[in-house]
C-alpha atoms as a PDB file:
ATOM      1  CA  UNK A   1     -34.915  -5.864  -0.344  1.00  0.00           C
ATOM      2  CA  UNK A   2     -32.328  -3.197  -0.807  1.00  0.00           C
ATOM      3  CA  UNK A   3     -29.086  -3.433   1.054  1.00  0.00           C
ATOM      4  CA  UNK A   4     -27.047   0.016   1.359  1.00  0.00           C
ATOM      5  CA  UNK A   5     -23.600   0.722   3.302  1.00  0.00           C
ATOM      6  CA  UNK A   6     -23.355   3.631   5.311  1.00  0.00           C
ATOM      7  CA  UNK A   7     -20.532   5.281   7.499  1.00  0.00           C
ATOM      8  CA  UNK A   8     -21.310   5.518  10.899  1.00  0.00           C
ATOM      9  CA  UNK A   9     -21.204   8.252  12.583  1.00  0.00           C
ATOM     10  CA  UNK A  10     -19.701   6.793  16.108  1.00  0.00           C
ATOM     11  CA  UNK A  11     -17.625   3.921  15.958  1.00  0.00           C
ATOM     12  CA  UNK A  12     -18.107   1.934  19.655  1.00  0.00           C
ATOM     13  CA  UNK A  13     -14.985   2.194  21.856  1.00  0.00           C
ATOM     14  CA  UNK A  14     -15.220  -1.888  21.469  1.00  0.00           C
ATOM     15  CA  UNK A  15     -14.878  -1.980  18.164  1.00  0.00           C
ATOM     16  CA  UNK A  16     -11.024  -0.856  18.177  1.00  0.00           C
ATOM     17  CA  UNK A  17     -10.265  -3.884  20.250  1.00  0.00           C
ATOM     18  CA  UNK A  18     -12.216  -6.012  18.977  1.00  0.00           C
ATOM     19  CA  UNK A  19     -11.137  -6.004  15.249  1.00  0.00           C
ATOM     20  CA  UNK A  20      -7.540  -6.241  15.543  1.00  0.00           C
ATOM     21  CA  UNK A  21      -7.988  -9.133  18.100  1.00  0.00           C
ATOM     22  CA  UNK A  22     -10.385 -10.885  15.963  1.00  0.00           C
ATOM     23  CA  UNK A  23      -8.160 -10.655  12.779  1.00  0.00           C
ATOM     24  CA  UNK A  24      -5.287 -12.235  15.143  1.00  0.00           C
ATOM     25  CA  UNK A  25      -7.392 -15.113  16.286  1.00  0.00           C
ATOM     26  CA  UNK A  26      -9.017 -15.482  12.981  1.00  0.00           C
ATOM     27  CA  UNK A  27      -5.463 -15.942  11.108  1.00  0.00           C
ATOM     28  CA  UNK A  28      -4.500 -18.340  13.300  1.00  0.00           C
ATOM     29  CA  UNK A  29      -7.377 -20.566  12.713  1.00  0.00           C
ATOM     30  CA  UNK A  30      -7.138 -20.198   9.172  1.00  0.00           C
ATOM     31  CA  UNK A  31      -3.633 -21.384   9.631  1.00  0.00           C
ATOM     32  CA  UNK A  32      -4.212 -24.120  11.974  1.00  0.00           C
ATOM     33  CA  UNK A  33      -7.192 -25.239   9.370  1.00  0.00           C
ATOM     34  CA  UNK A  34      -3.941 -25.268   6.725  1.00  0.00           C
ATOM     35  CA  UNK A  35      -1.931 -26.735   9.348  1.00  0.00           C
ATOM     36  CA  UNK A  36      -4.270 -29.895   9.795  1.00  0.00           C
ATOM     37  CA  UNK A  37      -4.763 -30.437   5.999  1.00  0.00           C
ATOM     38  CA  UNK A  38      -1.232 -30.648   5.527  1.00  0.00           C
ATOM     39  CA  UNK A  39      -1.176 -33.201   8.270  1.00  0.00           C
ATOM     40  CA  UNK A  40       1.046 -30.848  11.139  1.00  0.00           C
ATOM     41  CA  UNK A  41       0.164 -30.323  14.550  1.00  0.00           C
ATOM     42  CA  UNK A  42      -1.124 -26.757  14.943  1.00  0.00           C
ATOM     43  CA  UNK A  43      -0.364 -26.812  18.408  1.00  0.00           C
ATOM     44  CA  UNK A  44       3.377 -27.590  18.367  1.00  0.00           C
ATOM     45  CA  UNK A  45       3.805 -26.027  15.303  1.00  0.00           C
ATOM     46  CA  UNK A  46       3.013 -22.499  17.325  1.00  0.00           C
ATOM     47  CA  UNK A  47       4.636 -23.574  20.194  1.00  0.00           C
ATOM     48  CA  UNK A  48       7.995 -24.020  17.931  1.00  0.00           C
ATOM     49  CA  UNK A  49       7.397 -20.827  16.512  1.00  0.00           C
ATOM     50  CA  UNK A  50       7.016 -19.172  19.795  1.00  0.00           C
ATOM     51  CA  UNK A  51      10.036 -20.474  21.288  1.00  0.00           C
ATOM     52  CA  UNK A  52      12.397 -20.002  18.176  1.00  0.00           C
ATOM     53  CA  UNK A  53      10.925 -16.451  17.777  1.00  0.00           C
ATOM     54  CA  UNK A  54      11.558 -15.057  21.446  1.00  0.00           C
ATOM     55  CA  UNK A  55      12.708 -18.346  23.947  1.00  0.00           C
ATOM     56  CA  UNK A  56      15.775 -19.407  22.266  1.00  0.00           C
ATOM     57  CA  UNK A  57      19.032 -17.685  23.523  1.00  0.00           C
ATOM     58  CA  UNK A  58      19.085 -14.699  21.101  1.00  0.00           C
ATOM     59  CA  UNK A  59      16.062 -15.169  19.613  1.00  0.00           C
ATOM     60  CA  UNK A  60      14.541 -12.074  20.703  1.00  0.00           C
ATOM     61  CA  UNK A  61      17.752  -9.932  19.095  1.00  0.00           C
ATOM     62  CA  UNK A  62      17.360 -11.584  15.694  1.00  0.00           C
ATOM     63  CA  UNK A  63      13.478 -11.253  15.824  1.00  0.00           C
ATOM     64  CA  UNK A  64      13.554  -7.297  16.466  1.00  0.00           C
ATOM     65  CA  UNK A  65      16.224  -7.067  13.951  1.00  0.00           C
ATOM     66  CA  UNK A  66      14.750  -8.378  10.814  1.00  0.00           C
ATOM     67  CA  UNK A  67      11.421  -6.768  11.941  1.00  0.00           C
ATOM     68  CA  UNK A  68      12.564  -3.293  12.474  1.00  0.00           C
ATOM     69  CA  UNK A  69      12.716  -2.431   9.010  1.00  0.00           C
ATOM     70  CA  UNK A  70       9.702  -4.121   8.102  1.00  0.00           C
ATOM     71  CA  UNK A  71       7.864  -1.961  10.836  1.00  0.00           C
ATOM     72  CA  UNK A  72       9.651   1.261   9.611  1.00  0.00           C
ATOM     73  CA  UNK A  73       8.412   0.248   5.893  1.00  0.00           C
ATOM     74  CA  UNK A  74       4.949  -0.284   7.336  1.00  0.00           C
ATOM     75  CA  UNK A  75       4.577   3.037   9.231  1.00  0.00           C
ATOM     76  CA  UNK A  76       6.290   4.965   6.197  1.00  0.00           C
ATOM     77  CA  UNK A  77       3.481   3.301   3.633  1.00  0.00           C
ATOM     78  CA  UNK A  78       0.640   4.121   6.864  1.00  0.00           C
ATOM     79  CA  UNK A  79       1.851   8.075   6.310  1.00  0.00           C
ATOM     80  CA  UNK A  80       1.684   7.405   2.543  1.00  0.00           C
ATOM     81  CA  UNK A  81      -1.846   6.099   3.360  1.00  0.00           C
ATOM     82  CA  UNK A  82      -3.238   8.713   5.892  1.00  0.00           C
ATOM     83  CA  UNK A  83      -2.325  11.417   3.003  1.00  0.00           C
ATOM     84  CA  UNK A  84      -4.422   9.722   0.523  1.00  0.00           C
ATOM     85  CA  UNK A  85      -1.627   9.044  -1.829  1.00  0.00           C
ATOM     86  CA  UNK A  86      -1.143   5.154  -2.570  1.00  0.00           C
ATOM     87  CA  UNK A  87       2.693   3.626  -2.202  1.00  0.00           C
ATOM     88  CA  UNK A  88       3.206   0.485  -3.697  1.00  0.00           C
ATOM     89  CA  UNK A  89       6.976   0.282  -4.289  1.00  0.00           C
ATOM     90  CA  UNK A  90       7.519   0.429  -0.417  1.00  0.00           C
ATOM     91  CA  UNK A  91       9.469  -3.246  -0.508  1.00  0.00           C
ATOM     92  CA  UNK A  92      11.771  -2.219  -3.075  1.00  0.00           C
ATOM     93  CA  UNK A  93      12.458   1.410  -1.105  1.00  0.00           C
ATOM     94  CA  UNK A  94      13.512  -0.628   1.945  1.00  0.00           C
ATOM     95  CA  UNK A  95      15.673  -2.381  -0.616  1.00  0.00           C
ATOM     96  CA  UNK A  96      17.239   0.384  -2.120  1.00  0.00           C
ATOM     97  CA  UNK A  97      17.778   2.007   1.329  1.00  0.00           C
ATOM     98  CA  UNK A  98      19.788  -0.682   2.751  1.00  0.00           C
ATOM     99  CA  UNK A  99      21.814  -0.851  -0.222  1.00  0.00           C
ATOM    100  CA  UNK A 100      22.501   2.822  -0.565  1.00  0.00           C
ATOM    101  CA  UNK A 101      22.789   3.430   3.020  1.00  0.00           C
ATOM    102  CA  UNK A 102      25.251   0.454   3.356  1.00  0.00           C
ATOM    103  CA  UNK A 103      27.317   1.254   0.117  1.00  0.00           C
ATOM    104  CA  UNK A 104      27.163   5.083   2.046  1.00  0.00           C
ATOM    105  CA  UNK A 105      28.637   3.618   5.138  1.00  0.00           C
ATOM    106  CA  UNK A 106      31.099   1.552   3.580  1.00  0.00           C
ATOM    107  CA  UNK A 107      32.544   4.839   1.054  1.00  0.00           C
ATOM    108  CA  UNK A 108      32.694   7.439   3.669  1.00  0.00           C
ATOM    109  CA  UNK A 109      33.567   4.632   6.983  1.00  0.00           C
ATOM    110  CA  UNK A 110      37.106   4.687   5.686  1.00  0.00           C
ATOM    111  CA  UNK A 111      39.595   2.153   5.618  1.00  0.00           C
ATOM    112  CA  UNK A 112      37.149  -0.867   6.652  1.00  0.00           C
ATOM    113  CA  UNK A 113      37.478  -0.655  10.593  1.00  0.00           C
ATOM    114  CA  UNK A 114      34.955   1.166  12.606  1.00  0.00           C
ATOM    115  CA  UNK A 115      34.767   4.819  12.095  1.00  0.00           C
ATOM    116  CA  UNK A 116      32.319   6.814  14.012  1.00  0.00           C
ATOM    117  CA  UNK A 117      31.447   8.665  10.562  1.00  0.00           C
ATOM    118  CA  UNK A 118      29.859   5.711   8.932  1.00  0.00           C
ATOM    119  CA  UNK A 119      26.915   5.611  11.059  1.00  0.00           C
ATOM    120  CA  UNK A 120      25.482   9.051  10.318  1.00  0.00           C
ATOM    121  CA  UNK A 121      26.790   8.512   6.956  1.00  0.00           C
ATOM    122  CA  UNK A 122      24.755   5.671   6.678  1.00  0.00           C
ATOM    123  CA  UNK A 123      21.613   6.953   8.172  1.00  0.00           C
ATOM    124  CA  UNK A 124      21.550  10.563   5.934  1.00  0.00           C
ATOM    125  CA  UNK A 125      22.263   8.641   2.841  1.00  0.00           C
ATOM    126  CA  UNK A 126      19.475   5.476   3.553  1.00  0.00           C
END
């Protein structure tokens, strides 16, 4: 028996729902299977993470702020990708671009306060 891998040549329209959804529900069993050996309650363990992600009074601000950058790293590393060339340091370039673009703001803001220059400052420098 000889087993060989071939592209397709038509991907079903199903399949591009169905994979990301089945990764989803696929990580969370694998977690909930962690979850149990560990001796925690899947279920309330996910609904506490559901509620202190997006329920809780300003939990939705503080979730979309710590994951905007991650999202802008991912879709910087997915161009990086679709070009064939292969980005590993993306992590330390978000790093380096919140320093630089903060120590930007903070040099040309001026004395401290707000100053409506520190913003694009910021941004051109990051």
């Amino acid at each position: 028996m000889r087993i060989s891998i071939e592209q397709r040549l038509r991907r079903p329209r199903w399949l591009a729902f169905a994979v990301p959804v089945g990764s989803v529900v696929v990580a969370f069993l694998v977690a909930a299977l962690v979850l149990v050996v560990t001796g925690h309650n899947p279920l309330s363990t996910y609904r506490e993470l559901f509620q202190a992600g997006f329920i809780q009074q300003g939990s939705l601000d503080q979730t979309l702020t710590v994951a905007t950058p991650l999202a802008f790293t991912g879709l910087a590393a997915a161009a990086a990708f679709r070009m064939k060339l292969y980005n590993i340091g993306a992590e330390g370039q978000m790093y380096m671009g919140a320093i630089v673009g903060a120590g930007a703001g903070l040099f040309f803001g001026g004395g401290g306060g707000p100053s409506p220059l520190s913003a694009p400052w910021s941004s051109a420098a990051a």
